[in-house]
C-alpha atoms as a PDB file:
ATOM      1  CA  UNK A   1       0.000   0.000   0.000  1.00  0.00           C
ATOM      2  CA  UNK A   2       2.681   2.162   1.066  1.00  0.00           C
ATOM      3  CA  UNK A   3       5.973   2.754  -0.591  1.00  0.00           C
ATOM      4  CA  UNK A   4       9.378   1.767   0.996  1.00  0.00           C
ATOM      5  CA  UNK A   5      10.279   5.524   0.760  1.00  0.00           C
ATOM      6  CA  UNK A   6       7.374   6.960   2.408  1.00  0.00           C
ATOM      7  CA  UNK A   7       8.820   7.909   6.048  1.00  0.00           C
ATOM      8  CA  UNK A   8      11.977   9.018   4.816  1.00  0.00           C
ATOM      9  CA  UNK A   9      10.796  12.248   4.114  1.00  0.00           C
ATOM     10  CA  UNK A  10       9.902  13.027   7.565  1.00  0.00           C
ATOM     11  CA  UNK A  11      12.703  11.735   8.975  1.00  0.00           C
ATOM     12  CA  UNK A  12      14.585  14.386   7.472  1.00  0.00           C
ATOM     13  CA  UNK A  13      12.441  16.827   8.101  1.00  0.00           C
ATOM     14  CA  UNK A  14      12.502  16.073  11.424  1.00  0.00           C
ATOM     15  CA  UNK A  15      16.099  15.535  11.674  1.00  0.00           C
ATOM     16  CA  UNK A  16      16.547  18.957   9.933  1.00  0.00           C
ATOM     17  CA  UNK A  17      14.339  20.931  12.170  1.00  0.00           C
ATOM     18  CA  UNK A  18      15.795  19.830  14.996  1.00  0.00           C
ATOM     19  CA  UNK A  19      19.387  20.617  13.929  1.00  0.00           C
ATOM     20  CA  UNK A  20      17.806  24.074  13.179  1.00  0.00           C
ATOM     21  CA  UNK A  21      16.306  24.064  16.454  1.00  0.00           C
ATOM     22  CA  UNK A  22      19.588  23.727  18.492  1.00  0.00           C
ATOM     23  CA  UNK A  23      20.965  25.806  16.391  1.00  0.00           C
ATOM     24  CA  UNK A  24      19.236  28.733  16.908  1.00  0.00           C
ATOM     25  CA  UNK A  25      19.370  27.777  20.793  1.00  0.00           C
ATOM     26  CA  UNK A  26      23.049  27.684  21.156  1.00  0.00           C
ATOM     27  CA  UNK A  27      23.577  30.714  18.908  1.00  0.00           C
ATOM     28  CA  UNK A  28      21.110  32.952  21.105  1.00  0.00           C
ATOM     29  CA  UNK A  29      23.124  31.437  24.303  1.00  0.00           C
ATOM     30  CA  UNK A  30      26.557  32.528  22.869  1.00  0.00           C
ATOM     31  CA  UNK A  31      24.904  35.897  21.379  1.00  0.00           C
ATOM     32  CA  UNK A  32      23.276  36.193  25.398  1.00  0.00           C
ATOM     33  CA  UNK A  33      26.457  35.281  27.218  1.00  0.00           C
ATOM     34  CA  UNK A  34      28.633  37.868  24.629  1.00  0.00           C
ATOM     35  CA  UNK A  35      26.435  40.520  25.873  1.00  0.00           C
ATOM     36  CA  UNK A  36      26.266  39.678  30.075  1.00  0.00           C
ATOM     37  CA  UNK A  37      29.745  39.454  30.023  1.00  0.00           C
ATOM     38  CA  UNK A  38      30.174  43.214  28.886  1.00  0.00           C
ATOM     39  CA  UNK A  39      31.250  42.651  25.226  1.00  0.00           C
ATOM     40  CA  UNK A  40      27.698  44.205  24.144  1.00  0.00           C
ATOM     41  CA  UNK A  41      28.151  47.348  21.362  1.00  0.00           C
ATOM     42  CA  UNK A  42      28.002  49.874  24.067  1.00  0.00           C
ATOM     43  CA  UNK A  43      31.651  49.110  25.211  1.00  0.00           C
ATOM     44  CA  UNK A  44      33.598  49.488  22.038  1.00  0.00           C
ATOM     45  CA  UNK A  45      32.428  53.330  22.073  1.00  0.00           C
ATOM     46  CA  UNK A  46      32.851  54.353  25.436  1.00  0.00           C
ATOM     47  CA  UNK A  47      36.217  54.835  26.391  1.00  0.00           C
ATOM     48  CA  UNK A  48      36.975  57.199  23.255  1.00  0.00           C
ATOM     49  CA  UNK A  49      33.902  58.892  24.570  1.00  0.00           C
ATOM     50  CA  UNK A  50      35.223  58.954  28.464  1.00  0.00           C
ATOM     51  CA  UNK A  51      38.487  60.218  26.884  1.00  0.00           C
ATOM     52  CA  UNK A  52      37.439  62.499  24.413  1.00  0.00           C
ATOM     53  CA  UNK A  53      35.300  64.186  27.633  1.00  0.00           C
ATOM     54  CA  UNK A  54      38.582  63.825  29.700  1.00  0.00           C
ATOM     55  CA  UNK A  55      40.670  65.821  27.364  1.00  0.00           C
ATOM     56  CA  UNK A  56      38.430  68.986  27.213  1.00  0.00           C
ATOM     57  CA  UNK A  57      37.898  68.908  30.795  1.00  0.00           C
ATOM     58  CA  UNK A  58      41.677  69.379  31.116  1.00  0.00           C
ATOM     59  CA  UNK A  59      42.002  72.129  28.464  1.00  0.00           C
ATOM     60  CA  UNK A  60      39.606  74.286  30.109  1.00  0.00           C
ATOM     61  CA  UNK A  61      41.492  73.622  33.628  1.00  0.00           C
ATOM     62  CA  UNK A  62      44.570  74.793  31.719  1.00  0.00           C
ATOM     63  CA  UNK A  63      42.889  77.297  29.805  1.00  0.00           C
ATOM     64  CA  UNK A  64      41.611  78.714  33.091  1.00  0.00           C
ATOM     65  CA  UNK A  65      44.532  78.676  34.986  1.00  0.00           C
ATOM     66  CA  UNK A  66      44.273  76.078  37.285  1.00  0.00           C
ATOM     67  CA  UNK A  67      46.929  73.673  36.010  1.00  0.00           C
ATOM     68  CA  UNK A  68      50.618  74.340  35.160  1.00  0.00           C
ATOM     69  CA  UNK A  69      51.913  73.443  31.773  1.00  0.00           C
ATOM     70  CA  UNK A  70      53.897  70.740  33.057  1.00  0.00           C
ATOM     71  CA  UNK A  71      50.935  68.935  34.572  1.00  0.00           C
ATOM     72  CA  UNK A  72      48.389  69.783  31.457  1.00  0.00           C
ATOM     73  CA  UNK A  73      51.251  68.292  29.376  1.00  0.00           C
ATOM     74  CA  UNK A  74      52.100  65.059  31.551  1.00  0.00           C
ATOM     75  CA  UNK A  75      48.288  64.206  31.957  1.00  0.00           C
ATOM     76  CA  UNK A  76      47.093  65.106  28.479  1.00  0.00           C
ATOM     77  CA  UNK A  77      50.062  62.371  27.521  1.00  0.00           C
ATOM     78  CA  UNK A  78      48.639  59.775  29.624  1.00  0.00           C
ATOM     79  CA  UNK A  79      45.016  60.200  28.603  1.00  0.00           C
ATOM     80  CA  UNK A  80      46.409  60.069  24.898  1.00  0.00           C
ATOM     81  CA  UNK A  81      48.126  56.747  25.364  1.00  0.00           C
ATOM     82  CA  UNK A  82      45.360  54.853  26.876  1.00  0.00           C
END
């Protein structure tokens, strides 16, 4: 009545939705564990942010007086290495 090839089809089917299946499960784990763990987009952006913010705060303390030269140059050096 039925062929020989008849459940083969689902079998594959099955087999291939359930690949898919775990699949999509361990990619949203590694995709949810990259983010907890800090390495979401936010991070790459905000320490040339922070130091961007860093460096004008020290030209106005220099360009108000309240550092030397020395110590503008010294800390402006450090901020631009990091």
């Amino acid at each position: 009545m039925y062929g020989y090839d008849m459940g083969w089809g689902w079998h594959w089917m099955g087999l291939l939705g359930m690949l898919l299946f775990w699949l999509v499960v361990i990619v949203t784990a590694v995709v949810a564990i990259k983010y907890l763990a800090g390495g979401g987009p936010r991070s790459k952006h905000e320490p040339t942010v922070n130091r961007s913010a860093a460096l004008a705060i020290l030209e106005e303390r220099y360009a108000r007086g309240e550092i030397e030269r020395d110590e503008y140059l010294r800390k402006r050096e450090d901020l631009e290495r990091k």
